[in-house]
C-alpha atoms as a PDB file:
ATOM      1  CA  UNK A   1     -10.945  -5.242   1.546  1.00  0.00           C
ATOM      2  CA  UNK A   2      -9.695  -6.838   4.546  1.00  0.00           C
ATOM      3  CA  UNK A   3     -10.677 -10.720   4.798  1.00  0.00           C
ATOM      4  CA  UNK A   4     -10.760 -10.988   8.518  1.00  0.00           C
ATOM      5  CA  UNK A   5     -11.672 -15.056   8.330  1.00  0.00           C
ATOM      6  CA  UNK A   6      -8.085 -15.776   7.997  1.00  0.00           C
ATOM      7  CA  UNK A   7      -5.472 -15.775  11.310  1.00  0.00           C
ATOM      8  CA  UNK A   8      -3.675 -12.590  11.193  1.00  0.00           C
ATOM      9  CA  UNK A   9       0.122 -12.928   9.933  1.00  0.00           C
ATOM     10  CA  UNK A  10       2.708 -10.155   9.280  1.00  0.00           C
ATOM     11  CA  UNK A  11       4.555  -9.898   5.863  1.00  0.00           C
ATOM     12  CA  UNK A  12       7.072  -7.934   4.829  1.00  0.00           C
ATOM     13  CA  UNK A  13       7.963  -7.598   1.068  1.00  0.00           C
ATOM     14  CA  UNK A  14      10.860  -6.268  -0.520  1.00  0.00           C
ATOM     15  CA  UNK A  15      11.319  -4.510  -4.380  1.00  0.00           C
ATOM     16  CA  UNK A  16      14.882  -4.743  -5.506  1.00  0.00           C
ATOM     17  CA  UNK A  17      17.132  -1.917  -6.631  1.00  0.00           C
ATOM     18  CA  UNK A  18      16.674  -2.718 -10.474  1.00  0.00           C
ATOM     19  CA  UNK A  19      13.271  -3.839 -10.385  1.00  0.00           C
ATOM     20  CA  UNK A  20      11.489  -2.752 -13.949  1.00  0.00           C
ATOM     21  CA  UNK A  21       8.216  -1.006 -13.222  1.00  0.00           C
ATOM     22  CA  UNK A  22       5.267  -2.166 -14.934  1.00  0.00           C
ATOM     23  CA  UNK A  23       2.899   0.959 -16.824  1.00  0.00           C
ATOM     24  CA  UNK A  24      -0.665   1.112 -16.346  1.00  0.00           C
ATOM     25  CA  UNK A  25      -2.903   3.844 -17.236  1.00  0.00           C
ATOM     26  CA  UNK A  26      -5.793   4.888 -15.373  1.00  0.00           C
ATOM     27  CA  UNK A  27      -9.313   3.786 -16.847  1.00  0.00           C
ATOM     28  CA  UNK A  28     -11.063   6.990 -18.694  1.00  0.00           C
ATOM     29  CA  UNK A  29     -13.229   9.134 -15.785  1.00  0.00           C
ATOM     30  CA  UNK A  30     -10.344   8.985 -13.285  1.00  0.00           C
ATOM     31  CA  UNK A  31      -7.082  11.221 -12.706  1.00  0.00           C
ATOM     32  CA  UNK A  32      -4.502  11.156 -10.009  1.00  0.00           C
ATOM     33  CA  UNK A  33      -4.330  14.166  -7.153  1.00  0.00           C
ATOM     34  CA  UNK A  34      -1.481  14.492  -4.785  1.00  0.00           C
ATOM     35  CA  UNK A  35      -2.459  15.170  -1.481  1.00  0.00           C
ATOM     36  CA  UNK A  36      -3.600  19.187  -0.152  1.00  0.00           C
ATOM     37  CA  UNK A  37      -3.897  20.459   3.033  1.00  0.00           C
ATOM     38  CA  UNK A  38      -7.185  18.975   4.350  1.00  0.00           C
ATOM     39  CA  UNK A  39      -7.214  15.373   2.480  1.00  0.00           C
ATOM     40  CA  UNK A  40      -6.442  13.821   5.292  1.00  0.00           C
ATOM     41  CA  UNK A  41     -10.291  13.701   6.047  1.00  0.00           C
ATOM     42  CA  UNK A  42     -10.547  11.579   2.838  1.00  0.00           C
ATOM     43  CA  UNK A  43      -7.767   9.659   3.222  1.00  0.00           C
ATOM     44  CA  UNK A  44      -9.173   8.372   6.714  1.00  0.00           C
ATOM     45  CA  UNK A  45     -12.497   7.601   4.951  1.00  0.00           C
ATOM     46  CA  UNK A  46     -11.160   5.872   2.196  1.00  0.00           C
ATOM     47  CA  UNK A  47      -8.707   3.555   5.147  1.00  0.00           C
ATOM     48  CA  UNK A  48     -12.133   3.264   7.090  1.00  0.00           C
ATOM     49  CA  UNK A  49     -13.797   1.816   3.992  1.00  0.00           C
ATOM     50  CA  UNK A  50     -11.359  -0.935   3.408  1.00  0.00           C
ATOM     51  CA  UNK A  51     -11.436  -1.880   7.401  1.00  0.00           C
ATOM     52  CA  UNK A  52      -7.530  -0.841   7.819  1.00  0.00           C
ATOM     53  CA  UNK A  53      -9.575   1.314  10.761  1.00  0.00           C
ATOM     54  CA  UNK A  54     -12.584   0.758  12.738  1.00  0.00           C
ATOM     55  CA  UNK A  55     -13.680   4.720  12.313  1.00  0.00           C
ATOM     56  CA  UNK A  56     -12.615   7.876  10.508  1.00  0.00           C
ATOM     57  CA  UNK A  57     -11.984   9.332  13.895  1.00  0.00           C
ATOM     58  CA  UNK A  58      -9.266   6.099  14.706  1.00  0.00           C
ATOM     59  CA  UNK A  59      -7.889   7.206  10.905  1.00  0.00           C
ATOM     60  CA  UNK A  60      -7.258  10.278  11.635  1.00  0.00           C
ATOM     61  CA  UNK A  61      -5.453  10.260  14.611  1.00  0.00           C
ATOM     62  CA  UNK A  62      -3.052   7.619  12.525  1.00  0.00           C
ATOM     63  CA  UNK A  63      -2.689   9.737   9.401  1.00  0.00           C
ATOM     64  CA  UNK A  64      -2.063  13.436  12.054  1.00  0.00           C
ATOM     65  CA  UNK A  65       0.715  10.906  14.434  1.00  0.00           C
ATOM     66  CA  UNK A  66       2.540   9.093  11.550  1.00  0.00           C
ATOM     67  CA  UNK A  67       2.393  11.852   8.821  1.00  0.00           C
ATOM     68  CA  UNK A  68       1.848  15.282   9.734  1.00  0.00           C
ATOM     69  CA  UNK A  69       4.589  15.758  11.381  1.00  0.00           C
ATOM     70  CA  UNK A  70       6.532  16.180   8.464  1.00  0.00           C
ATOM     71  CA  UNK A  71       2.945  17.450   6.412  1.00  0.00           C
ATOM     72  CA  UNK A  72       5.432  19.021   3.633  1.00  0.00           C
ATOM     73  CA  UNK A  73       6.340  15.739   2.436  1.00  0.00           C
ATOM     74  CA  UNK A  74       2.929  14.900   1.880  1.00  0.00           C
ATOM     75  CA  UNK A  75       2.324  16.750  -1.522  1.00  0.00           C
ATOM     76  CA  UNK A  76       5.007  14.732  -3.301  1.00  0.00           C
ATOM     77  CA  UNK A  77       4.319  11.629  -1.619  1.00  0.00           C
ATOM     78  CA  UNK A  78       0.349  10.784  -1.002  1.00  0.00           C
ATOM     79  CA  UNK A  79      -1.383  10.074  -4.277  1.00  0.00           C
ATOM     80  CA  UNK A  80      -4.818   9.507  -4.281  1.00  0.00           C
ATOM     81  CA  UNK A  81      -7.096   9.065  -7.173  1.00  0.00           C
ATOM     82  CA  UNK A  82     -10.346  11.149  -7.898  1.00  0.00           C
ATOM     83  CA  UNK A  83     -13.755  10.032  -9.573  1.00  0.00           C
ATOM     84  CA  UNK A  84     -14.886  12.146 -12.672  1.00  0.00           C
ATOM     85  CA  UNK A  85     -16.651  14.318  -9.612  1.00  0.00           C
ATOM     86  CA  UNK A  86     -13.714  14.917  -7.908  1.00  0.00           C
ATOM     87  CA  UNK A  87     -14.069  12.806  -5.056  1.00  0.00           C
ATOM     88  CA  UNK A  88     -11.396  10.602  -3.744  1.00  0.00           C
ATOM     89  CA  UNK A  89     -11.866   6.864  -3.941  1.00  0.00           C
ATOM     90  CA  UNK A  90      -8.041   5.511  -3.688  1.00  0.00           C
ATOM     91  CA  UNK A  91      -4.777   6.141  -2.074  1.00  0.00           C
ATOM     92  CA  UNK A  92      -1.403   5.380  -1.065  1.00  0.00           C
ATOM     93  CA  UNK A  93       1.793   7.238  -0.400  1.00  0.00           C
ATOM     94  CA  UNK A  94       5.493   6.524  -0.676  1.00  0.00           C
ATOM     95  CA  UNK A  95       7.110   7.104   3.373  1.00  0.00           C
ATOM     96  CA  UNK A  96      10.484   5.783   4.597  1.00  0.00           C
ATOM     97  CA  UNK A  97      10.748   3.805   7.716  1.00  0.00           C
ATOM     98  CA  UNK A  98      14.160   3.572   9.505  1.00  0.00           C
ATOM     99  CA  UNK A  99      15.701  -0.392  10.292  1.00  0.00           C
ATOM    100  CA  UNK A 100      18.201   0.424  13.028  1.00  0.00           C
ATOM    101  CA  UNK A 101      20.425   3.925  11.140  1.00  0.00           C
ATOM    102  CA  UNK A 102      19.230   2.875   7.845  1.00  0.00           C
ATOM    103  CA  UNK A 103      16.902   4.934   6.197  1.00  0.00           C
ATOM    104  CA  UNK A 104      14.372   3.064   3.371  1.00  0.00           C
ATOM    105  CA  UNK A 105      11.594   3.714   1.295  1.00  0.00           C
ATOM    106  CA  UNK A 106       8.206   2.204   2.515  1.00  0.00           C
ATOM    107  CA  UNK A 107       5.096   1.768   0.136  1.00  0.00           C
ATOM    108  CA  UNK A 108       2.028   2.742   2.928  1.00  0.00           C
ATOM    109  CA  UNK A 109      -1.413   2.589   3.093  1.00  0.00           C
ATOM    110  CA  UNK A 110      -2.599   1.548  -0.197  1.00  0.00           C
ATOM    111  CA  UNK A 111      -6.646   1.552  -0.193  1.00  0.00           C
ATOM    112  CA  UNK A 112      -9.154   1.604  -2.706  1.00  0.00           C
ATOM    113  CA  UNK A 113     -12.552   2.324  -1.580  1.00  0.00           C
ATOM    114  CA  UNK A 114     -14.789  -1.292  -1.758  1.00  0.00           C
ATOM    115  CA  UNK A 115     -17.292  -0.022  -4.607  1.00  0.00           C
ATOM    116  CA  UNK A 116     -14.211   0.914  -6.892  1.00  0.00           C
ATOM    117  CA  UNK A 117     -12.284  -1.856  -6.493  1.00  0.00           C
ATOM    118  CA  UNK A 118     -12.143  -4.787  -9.819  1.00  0.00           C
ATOM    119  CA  UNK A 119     -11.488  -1.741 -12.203  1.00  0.00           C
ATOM    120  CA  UNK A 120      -7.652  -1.718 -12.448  1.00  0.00           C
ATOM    121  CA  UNK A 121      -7.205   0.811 -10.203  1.00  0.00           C
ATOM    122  CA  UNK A 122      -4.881  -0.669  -7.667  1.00  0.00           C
ATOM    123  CA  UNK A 123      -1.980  -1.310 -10.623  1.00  0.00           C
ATOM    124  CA  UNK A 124      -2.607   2.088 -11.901  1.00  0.00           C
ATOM    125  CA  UNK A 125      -2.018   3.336  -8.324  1.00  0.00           C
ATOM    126  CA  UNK A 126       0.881   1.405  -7.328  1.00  0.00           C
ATOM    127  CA  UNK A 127       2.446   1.999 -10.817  1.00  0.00           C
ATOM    128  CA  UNK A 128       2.342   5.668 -10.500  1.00  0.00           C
ATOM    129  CA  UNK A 129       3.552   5.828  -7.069  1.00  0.00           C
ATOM    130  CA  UNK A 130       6.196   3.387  -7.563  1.00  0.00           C
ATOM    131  CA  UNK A 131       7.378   6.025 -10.570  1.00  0.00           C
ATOM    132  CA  UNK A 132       6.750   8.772  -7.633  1.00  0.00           C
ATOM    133  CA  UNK A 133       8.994   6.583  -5.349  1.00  0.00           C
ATOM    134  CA  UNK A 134      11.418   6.281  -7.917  1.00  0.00           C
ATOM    135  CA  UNK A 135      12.155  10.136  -8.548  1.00  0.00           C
ATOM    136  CA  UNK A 136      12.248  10.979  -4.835  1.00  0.00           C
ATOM    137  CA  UNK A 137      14.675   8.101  -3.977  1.00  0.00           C
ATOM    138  CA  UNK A 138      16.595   6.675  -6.490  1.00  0.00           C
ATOM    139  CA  UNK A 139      16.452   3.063  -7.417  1.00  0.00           C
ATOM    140  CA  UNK A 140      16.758   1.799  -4.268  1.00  0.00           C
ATOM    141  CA  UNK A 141      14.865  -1.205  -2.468  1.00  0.00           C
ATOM    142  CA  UNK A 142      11.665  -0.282  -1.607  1.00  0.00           C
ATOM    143  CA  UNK A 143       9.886  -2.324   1.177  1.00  0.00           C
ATOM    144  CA  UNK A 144       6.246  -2.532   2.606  1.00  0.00           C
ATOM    145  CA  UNK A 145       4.318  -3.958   5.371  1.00  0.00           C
ATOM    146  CA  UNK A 146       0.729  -5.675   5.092  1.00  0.00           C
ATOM    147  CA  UNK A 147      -0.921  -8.697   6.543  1.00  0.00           C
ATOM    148  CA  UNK A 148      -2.343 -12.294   5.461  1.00  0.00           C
ATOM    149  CA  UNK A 149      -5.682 -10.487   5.742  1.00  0.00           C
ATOM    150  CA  UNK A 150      -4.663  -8.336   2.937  1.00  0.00           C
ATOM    151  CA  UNK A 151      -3.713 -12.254   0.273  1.00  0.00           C
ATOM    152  CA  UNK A 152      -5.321 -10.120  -2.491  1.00  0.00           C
ATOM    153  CA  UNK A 153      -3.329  -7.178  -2.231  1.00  0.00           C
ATOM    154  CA  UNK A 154      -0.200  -9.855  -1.489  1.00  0.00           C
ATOM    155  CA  UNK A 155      -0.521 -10.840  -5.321  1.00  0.00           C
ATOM    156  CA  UNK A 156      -0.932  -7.559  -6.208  1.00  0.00           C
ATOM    157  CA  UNK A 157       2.458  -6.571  -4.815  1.00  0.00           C
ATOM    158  CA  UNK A 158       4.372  -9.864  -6.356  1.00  0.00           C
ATOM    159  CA  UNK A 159       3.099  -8.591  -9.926  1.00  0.00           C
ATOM    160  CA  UNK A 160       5.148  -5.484  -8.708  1.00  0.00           C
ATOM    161  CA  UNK A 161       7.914  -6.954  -8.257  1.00  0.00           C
ATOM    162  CA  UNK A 162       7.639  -7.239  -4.507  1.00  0.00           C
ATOM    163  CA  UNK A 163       8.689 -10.896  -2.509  1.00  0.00           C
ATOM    164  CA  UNK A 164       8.350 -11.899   0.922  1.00  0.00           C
ATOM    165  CA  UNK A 165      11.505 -11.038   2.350  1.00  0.00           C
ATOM    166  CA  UNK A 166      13.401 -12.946   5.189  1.00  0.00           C
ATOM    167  CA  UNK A 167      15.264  -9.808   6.393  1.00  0.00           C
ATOM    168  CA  UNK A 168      14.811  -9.314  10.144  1.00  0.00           C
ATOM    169  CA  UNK A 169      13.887  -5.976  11.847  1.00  0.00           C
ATOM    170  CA  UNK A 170      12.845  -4.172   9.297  1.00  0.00           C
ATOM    171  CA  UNK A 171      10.965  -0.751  10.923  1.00  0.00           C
ATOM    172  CA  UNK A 172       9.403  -1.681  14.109  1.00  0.00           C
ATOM    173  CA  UNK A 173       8.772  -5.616  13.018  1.00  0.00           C
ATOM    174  CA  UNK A 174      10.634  -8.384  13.976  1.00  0.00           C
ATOM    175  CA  UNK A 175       9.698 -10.338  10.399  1.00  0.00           C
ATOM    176  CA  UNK A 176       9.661 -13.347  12.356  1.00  0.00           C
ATOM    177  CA  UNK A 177       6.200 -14.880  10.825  1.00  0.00           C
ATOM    178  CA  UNK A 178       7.313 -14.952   7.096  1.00  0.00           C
ATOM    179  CA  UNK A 179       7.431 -18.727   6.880  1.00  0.00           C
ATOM    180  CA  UNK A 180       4.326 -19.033   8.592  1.00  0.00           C
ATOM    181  CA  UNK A 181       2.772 -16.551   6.717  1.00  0.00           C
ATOM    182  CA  UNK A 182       3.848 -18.027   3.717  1.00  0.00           C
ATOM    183  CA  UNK A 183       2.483 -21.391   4.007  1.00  0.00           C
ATOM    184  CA  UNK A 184      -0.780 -19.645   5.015  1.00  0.00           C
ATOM    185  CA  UNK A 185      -0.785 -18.108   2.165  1.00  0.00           C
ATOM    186  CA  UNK A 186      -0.160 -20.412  -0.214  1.00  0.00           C
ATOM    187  CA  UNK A 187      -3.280 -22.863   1.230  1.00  0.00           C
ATOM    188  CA  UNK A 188      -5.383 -19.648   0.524  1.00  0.00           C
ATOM    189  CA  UNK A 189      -4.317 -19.111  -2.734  1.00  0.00           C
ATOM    190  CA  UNK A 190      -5.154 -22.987  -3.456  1.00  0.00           C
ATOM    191  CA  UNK A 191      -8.411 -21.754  -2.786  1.00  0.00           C
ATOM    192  CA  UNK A 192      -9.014 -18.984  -5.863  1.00  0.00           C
ATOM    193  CA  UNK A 193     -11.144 -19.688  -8.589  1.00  0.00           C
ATOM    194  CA  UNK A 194      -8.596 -20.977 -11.372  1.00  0.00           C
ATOM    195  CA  UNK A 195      -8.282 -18.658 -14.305  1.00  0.00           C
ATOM    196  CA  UNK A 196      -8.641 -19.787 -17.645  1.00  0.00           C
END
């Protein structure tokens, strides 16, 4: 979940070539689905839930302008997890973004919906798409996007193997906040309860 109460900071984080991937199993009642024509309704609800978008509607439009038009990628590279019930309650999807000619891989939209999250889904997700990542591109750097709004998800991504990364003009951002960013985020992180 977002936590708007912070200022709002871009990051960029990087995943070197060479990087180990850590394992994690999905806890019993939930399997992994790659994406079918259609989930692009629950892939906007599951964004909505976590605030990424104000509506579905907003969601939508995003997913049909940034994905669709190359839809048959999207079977190899938008995971989502299901419930026992089938439903869809988490997601992300391995893109590539282009930095001037250069072509890289781009960890996007990772969500999982507010009433599932605190269950070890998010490391089950990113470790499977990471392994997803890493058959359709080769060990390569893999880079990502997100905000001081999302400091959770930040630590989430360091565990990964993912830093804060200086390089400039990456995709369509400058990366000129990082050391801002990364003083912000180091005051919030003073903040967490300490863990024993």
């Amino acid at each position: 979940m977002l936590d708007k109460s912070v200022p709002y900071l871009n990051i960029l984080m990087c995943r070197p070539a060479g990087t180990k991937n850590l394992h994690y199993e999905l806890p019993e009642g939930f399997s992994f689905a790659m994406y079918q024509p259609g989930d692009e309704r629950e892939w906007a609800k599951i964004e909505t839930s976590v605030l990424e978008f104000p509506t579905s509607a907003d969601a939508l439009l995003k997913f049909q302008d940034h994905f669709m038009g190359l839809s048959g990628e999207l079977p190899r590279r938008c995971l989502f997890i299901q419930n026992a019930e089938g439903e869809k309650i988490a997601t992300a999807t391995i893109w590539w973004e282009y930095s001037g000619k250069r072509r890289d891989p781009w960890v996007t939209y990772v969500a999982v919906r507010p009433e599932y999250q605190g269950k070890g889904l998010s490391n089950a997700l990113l470790s499977r798409l990471l392994e997803l990542g890493l058959e359709i591109e080769g060990d390569r750097n893999f880079y990502l996007h997100t905000q001081t709004w999302s400091h959770r998800a930040v630590k989430l991504y360091q565990k990964f193997g993912f830093a804060i990364t200086k390089e400039p003009n990456l995709y369509k951002y400058k990366n000129d906040q990082y050391e801002e960013a990364a003083a912000l985020l180091e005051e919030i992180y003073k903040t967490y309860p300490k863990r024993r």
